[in-house]
C-alpha atoms as a PDB file:
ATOM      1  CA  UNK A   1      26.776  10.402 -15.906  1.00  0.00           C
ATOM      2  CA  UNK A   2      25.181   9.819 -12.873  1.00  0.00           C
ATOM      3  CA  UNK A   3      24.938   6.821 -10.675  1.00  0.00           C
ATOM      4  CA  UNK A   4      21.558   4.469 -10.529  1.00  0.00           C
ATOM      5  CA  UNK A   5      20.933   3.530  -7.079  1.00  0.00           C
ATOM      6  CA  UNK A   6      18.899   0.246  -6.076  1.00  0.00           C
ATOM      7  CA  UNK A   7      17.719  -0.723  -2.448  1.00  0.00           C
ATOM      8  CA  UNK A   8      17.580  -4.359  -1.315  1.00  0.00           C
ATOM      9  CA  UNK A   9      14.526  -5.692  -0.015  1.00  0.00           C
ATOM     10  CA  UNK A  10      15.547  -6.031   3.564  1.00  0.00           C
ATOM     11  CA  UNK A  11      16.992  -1.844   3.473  1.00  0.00           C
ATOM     12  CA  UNK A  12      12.936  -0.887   2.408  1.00  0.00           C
ATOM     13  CA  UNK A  13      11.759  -2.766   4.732  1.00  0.00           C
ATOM     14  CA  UNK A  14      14.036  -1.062   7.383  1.00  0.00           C
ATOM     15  CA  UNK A  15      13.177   2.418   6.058  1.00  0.00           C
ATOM     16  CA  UNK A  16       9.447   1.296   6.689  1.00  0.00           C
ATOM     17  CA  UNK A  17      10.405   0.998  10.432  1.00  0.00           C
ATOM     18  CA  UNK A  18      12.093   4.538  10.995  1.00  0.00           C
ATOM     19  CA  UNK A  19      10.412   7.406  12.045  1.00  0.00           C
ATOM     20  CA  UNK A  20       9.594   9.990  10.225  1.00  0.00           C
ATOM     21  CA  UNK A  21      12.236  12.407  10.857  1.00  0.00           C
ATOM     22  CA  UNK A  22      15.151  10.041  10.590  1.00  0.00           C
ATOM     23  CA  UNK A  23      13.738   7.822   7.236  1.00  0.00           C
ATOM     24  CA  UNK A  24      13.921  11.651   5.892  1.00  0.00           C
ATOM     25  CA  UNK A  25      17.748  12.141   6.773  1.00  0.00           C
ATOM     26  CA  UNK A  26      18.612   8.788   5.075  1.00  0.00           C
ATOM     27  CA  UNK A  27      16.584   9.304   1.773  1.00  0.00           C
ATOM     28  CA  UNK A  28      18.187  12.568   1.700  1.00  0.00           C
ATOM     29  CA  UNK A  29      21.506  11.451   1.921  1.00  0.00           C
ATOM     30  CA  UNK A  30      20.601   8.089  -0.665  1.00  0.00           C
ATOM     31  CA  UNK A  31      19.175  11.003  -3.094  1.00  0.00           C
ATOM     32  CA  UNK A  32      22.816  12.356  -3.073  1.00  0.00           C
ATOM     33  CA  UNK A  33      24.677   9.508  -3.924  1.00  0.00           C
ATOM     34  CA  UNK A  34      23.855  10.108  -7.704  1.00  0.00           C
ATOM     35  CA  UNK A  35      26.379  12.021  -7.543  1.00  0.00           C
ATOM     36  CA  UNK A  36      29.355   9.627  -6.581  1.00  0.00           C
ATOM     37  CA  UNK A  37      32.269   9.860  -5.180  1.00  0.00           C
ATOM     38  CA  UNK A  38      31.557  13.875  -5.700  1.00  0.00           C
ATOM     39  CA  UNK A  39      29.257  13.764  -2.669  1.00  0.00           C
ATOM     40  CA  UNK A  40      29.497  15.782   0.928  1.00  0.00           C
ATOM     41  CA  UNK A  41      28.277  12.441   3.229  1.00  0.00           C
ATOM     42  CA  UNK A  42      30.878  10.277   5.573  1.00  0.00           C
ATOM     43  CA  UNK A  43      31.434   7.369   3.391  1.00  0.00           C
ATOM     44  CA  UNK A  44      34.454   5.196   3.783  1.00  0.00           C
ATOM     45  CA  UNK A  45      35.643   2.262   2.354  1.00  0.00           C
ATOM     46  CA  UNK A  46      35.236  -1.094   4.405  1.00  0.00           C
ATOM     47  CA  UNK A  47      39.058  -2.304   4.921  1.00  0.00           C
ATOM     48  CA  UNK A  48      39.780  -5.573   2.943  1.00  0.00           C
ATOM     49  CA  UNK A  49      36.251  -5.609   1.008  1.00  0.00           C
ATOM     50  CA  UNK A  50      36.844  -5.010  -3.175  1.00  0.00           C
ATOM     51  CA  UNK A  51      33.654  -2.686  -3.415  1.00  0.00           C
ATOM     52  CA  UNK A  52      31.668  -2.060  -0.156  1.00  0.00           C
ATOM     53  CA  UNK A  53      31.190   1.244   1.359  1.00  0.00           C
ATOM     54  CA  UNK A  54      29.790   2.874   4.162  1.00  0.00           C
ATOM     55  CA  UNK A  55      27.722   5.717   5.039  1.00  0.00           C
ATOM     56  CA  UNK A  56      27.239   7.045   8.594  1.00  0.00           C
ATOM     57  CA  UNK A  57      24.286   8.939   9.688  1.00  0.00           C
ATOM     58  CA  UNK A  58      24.043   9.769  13.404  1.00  0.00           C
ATOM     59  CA  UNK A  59      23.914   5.999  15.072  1.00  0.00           C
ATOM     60  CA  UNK A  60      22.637   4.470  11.549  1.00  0.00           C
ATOM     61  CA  UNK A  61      24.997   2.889   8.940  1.00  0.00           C
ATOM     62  CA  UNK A  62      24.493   2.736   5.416  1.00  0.00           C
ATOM     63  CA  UNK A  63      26.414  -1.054   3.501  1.00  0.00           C
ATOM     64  CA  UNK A  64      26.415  -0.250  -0.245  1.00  0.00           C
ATOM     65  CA  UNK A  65      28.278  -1.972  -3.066  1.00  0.00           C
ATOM     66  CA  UNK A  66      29.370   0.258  -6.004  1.00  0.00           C
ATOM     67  CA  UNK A  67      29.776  -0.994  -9.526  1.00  0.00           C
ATOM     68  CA  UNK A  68      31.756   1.977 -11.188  1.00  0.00           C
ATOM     69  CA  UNK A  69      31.859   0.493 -14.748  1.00  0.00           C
ATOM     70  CA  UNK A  70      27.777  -0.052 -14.740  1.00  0.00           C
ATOM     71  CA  UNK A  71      27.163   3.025 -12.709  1.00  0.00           C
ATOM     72  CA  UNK A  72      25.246   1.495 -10.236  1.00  0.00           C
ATOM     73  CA  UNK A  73      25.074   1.400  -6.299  1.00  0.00           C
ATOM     74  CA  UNK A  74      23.253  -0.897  -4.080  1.00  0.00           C
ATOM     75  CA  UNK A  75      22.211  -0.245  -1.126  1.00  0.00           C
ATOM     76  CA  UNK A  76      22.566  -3.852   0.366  1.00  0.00           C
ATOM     77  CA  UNK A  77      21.751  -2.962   4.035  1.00  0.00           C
ATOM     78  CA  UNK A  78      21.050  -0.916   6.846  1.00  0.00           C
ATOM     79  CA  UNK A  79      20.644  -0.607  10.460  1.00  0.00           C
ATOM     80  CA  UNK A  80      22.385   0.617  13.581  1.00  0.00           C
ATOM     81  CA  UNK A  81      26.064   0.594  13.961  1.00  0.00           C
ATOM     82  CA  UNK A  82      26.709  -2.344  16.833  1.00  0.00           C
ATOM     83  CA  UNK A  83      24.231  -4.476  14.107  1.00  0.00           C
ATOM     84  CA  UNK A  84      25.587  -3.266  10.711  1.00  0.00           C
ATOM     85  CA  UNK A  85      28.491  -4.959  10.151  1.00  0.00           C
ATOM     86  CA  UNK A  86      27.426  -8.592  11.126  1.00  0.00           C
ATOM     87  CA  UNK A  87      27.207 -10.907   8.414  1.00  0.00           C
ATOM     88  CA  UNK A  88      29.271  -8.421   6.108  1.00  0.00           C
ATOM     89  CA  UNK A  89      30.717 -10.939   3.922  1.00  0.00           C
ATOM     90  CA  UNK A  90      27.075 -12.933   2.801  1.00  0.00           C
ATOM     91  CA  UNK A  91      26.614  -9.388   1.133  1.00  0.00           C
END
């Protein structure tokens, strides 16, 4: 079964903000993460957080919580990497 995946508010209304080329990359890479963990992207585990991951693309990082027994993933935030992990444990 695959995973559902949910944006927060504040990620769409980043995505609205990237250009063209790069809002591509990222949707590309959030349309693959039905298929987690079985996915080919750089995600890693945030050290001493229970469920919070992280996705790297180029200079953009991807904060998403997974909740393996409802199959979900939320994408709780994104943004550049010297921004993304500020305020990391109000998500």
């Amino acid at each position: 079964m695959s995973y559902k995946i949910l944006l927060h508010r504040r990620v769409v209304k980043f995505l609205k903000r990237l250009d063209e080329s790069t809002r591509s990359r990222v949707l590309d890479s959030l349309r693959e993460l039905d298929k987690f963990p079985n996915v080919r992207l750089d995600i890693v585990k945030i050290a001493g957080e229970k469920n919070i991951y992280r996705i790297r693309i180029g200079d953009l990082r991807i904060l998403m919580k997974v909740y393996d027994v409802e199959k979900i993933i939320v994408i709780v935030k994104i943004d550049r990497r010297k921004r993304s992990y500020r305020g990391l444990r109000h998500l």
